[in-house]
C-alpha atoms as a PDB file:
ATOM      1  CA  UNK A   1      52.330 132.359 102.516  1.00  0.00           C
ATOM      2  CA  UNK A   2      50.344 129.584 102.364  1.00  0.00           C
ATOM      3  CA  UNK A   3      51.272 125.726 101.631  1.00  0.00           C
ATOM      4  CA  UNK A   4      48.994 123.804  99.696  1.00  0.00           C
ATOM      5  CA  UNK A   5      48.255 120.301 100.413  1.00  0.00           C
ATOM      6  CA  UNK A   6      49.642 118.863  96.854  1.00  0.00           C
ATOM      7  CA  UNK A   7      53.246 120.124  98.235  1.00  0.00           C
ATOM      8  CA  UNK A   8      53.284 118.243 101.384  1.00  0.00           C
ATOM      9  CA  UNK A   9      53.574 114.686  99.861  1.00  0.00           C
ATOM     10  CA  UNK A  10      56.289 116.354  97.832  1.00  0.00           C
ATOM     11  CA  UNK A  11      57.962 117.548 100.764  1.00  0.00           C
ATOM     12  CA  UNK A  12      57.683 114.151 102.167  1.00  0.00           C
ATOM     13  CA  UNK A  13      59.166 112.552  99.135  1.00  0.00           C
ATOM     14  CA  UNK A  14      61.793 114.796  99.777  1.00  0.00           C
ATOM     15  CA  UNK A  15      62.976 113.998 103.113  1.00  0.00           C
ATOM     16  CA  UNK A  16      62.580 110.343 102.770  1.00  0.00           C
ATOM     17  CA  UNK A  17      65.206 110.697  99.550  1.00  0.00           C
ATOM     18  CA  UNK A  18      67.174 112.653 102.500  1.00  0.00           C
ATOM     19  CA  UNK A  19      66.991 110.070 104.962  1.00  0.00           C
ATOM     20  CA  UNK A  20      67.860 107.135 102.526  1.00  0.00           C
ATOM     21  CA  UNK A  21      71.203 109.246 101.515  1.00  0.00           C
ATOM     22  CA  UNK A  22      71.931 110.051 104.664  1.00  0.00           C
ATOM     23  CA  UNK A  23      71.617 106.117 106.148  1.00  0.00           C
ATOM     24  CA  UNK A  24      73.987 105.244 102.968  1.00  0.00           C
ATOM     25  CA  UNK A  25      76.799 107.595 103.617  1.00  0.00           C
ATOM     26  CA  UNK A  26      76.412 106.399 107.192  1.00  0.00           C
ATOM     27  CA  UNK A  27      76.691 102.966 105.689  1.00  0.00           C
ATOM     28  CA  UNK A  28      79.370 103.778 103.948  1.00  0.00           C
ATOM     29  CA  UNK A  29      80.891 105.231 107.090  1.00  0.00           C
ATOM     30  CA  UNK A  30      81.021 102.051 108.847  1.00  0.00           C
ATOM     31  CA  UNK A  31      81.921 100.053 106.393  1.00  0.00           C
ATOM     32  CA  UNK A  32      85.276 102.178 106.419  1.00  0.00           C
ATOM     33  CA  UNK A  33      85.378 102.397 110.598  1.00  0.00           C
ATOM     34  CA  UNK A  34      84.767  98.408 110.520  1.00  0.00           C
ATOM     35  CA  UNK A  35      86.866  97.502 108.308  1.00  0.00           C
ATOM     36  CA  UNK A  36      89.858  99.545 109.832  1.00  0.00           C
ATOM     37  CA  UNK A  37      89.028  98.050 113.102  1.00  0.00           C
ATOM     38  CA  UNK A  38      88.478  94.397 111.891  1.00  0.00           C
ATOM     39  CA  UNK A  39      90.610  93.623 109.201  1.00  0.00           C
ATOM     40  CA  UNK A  40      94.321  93.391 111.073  1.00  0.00           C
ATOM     41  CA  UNK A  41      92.521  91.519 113.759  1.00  0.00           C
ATOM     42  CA  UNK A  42      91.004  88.908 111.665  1.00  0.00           C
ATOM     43  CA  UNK A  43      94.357  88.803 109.476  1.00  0.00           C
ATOM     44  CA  UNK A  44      96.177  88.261 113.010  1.00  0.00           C
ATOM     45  CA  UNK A  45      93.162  85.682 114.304  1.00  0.00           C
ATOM     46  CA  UNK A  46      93.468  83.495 110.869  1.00  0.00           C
ATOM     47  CA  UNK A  47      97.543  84.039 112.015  1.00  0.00           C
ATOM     48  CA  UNK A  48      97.333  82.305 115.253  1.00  0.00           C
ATOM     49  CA  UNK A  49      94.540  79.726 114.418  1.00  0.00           C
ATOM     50  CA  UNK A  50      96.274  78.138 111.375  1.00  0.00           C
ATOM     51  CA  UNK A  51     100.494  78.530 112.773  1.00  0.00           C
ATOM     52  CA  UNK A  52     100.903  80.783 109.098  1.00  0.00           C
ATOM     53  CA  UNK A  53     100.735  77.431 107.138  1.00  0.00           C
ATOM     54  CA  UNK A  54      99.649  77.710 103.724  1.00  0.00           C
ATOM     55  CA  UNK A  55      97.258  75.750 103.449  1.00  0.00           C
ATOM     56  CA  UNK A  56      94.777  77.207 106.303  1.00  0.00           C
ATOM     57  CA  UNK A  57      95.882  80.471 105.430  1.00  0.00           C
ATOM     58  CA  UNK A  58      94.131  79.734 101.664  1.00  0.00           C
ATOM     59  CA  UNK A  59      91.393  78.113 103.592  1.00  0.00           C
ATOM     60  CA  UNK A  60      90.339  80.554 105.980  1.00  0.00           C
ATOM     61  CA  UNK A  61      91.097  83.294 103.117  1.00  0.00           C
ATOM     62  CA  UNK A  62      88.837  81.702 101.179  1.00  0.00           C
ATOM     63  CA  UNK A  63      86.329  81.061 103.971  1.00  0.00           C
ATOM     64  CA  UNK A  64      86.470  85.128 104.891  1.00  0.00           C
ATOM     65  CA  UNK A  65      85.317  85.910 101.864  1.00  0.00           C
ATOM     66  CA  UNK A  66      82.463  82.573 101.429  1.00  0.00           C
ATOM     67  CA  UNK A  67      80.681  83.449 104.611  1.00  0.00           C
ATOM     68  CA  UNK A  68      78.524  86.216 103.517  1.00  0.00           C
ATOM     69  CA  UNK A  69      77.490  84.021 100.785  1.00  0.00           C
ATOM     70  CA  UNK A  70      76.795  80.988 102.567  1.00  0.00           C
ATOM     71  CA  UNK A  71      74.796  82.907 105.245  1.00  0.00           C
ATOM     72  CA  UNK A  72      72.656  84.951 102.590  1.00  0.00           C
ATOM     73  CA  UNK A  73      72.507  81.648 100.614  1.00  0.00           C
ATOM     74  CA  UNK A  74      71.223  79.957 104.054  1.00  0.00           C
ATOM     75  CA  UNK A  75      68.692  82.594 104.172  1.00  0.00           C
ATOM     76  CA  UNK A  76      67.439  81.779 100.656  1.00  0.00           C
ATOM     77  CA  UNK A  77      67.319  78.483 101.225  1.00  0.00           C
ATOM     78  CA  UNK A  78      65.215  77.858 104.038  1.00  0.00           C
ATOM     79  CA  UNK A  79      63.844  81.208 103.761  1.00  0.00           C
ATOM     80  CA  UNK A  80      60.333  79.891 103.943  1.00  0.00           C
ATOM     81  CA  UNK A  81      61.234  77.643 107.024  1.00  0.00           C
ATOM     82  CA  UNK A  82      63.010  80.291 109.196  1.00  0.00           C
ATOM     83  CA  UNK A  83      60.225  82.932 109.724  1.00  0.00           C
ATOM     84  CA  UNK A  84      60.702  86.569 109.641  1.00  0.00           C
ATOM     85  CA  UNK A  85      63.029  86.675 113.063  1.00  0.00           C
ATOM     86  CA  UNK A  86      65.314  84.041 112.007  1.00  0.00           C
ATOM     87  CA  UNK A  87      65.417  85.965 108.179  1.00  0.00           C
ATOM     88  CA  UNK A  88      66.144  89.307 109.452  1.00  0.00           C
ATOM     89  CA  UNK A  89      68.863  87.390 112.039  1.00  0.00           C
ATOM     90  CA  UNK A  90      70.316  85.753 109.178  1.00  0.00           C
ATOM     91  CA  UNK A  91      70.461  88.944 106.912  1.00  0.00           C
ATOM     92  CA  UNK A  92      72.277  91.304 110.164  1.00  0.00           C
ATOM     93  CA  UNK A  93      75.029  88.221 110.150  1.00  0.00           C
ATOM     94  CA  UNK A  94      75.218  88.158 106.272  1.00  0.00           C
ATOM     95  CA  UNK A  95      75.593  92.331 106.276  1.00  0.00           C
ATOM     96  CA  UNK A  96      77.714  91.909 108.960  1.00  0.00           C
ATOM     97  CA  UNK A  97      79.910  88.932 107.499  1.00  0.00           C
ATOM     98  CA  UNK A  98      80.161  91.186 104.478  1.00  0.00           C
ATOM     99  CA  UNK A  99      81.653  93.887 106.178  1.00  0.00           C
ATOM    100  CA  UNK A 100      84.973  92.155 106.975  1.00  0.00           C
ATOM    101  CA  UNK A 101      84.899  90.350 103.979  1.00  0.00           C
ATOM    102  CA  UNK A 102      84.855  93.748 101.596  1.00  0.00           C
ATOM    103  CA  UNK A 103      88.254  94.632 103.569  1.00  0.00           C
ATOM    104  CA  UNK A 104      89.568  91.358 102.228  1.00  0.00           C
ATOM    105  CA  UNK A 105      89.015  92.262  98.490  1.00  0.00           C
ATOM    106  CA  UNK A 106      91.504  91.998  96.389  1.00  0.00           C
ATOM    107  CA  UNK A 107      93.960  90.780  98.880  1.00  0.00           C
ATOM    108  CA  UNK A 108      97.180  91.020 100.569  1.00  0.00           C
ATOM    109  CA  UNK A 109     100.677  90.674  98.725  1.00  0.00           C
ATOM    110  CA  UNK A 110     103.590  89.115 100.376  1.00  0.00           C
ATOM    111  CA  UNK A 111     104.724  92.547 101.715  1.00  0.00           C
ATOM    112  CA  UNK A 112     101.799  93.424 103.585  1.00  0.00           C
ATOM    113  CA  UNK A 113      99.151  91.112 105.396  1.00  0.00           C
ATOM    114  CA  UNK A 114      97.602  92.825 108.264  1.00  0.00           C
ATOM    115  CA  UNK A 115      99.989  92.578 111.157  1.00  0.00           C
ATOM    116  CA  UNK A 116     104.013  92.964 110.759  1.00  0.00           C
ATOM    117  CA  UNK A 117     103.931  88.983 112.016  1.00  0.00           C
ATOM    118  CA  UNK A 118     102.010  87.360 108.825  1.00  0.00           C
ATOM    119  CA  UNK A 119     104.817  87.946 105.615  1.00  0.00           C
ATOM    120  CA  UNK A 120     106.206  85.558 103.484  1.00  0.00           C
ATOM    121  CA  UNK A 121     103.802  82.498 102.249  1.00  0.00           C
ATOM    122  CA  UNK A 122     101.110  82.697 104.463  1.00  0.00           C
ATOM    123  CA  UNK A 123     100.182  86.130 103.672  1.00  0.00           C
ATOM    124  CA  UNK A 124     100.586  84.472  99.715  1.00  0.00           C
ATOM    125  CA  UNK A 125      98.283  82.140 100.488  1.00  0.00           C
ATOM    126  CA  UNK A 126      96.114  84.084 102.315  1.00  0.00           C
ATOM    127  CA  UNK A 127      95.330  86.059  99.269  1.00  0.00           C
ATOM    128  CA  UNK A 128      95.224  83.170  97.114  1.00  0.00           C
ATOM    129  CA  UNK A 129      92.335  81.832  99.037  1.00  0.00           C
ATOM    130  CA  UNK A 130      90.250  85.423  99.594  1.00  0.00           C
ATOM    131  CA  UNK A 131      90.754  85.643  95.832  1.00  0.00           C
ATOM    132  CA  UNK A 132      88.917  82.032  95.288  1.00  0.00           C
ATOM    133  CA  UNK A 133      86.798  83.295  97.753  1.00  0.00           C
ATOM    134  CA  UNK A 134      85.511  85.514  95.504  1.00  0.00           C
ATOM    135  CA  UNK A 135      85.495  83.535  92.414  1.00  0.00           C
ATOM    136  CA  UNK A 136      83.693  81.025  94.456  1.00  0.00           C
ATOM    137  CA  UNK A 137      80.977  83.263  95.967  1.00  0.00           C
ATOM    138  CA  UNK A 138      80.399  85.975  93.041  1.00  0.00           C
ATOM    139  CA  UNK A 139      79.742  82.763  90.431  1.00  0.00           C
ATOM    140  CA  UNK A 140      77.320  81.025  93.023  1.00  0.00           C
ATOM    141  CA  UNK A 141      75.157  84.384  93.904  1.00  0.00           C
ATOM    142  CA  UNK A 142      74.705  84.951  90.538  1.00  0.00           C
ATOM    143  CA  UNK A 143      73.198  81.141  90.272  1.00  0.00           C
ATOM    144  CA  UNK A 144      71.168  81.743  93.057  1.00  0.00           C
ATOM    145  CA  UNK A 145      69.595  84.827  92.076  1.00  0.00           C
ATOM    146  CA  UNK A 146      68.837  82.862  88.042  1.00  0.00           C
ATOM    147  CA  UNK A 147      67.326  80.150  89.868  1.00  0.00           C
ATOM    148  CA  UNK A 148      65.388  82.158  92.353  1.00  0.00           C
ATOM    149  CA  UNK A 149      61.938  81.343  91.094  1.00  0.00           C
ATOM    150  CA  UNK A 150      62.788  77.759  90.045  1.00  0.00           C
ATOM    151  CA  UNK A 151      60.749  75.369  92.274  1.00  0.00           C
ATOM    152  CA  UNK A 152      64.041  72.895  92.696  1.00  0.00           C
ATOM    153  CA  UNK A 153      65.989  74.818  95.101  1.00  0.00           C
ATOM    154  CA  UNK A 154      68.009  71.543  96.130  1.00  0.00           C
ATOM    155  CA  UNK A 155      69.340  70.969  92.493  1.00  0.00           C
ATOM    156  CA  UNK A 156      70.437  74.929  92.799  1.00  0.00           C
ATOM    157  CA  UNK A 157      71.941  73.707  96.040  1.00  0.00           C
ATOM    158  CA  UNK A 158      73.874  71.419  94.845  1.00  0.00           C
ATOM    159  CA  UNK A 159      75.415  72.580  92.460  1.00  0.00           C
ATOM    160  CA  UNK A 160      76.235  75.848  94.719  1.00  0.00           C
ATOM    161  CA  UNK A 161      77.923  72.984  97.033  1.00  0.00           C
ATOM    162  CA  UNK A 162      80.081  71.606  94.303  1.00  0.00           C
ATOM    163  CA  UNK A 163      81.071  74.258  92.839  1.00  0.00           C
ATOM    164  CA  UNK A 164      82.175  75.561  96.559  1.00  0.00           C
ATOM    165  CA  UNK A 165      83.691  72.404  97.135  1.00  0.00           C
ATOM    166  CA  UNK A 166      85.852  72.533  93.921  1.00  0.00           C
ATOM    167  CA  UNK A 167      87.255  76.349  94.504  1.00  0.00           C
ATOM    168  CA  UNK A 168      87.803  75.257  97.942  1.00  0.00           C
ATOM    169  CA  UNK A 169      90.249  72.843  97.016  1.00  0.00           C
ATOM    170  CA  UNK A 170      91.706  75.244  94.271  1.00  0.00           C
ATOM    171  CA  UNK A 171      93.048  77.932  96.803  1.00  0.00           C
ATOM    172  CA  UNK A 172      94.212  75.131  99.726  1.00  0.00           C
ATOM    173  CA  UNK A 173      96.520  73.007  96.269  1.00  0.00           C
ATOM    174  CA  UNK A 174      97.197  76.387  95.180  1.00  0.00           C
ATOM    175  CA  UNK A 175      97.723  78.074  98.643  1.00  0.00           C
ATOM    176  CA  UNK A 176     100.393  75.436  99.311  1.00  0.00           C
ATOM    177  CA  UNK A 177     102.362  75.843  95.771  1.00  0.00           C
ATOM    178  CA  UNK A 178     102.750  79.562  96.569  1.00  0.00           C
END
């Protein structure tokens, strides 16, 4: 039997549909592998760094959860300054950086943090501060992505600063009342 030549592009449509599925549910894959590999290490990392106290357990909570949003807001900030290298290095970091923080989301209770060693208020805090991580980063992405065509990126800037700044301090006051 014969093929035509108006079935091949449809044939090609078809595998590249196949190939995108496939290189999500690989995606997806590693998100799962990376984030069982990552996410006690980190927790245990943030441990040792910060002694368990409360306040740079909220702070590095909250800065877990930030860093994919500062690097991808990096990258539209100075995206026209970078050059294609230094955009495509800053996107790998921000995927990356997103990776852990998705295993972070919603948090650890007081029970369970990662290793056995981080209980009791750091692992409170902890949570506190990847939960103001979020409600620091979701809020200023969506900003970003309004303003994207305005020709004032700095005022967009700052106000993405401030409003970091201010959640910041949120989770460490609140990371030390828990």
């Amino acid at each position: 039997m014969k093929t035509s030549r108006a079935n091949k592009p449809h044939v090609r449509e078809k595998l590249l549909d196949l190939g995108r599925t496939a290189v999500a549910v690989a995606g997806f894959a590693a998100v799962a592998v990376a984030g069982m590999l990552w996410r006690d290490r980190v927790i245990g990392l943030i441990h040792d760094v910060t002694g368990g106290a409360p306040a740079g357990m909220a702070a590095a909570g909250w800065l877990v959860v930030v860093a994919p949003f500062l690097t991808g807001f990096l990258c539209w900030l100075f995206a026209d300054r970078l050059g294609r290298p230094g955009r495509i290095a800053l996107i790998v970091v921000t995927v990356l950086l997103a990776v852990v923080a998705l295993w972070f989301l919603p948090g650890c209770d007081r029970h369970h943090c990662g290793p056995a060693e981080v209980t009791g208020d750091g692992a409170e805090a902890l949570r506190t501060g990847t939960i103001f991580g979020a409600l620091t980063g979701l809020p200023a992405a969506a900003g970003v992505l309004a303003t994207a065509k305005h020709p004032n990126r700095r005022l967009a800037a700052l106000l993405v600063t401030l409003w970091a700044a201010a959640m910041l301090a949120l989770a460490v006051v609140l990371g030390r009342i828990n």
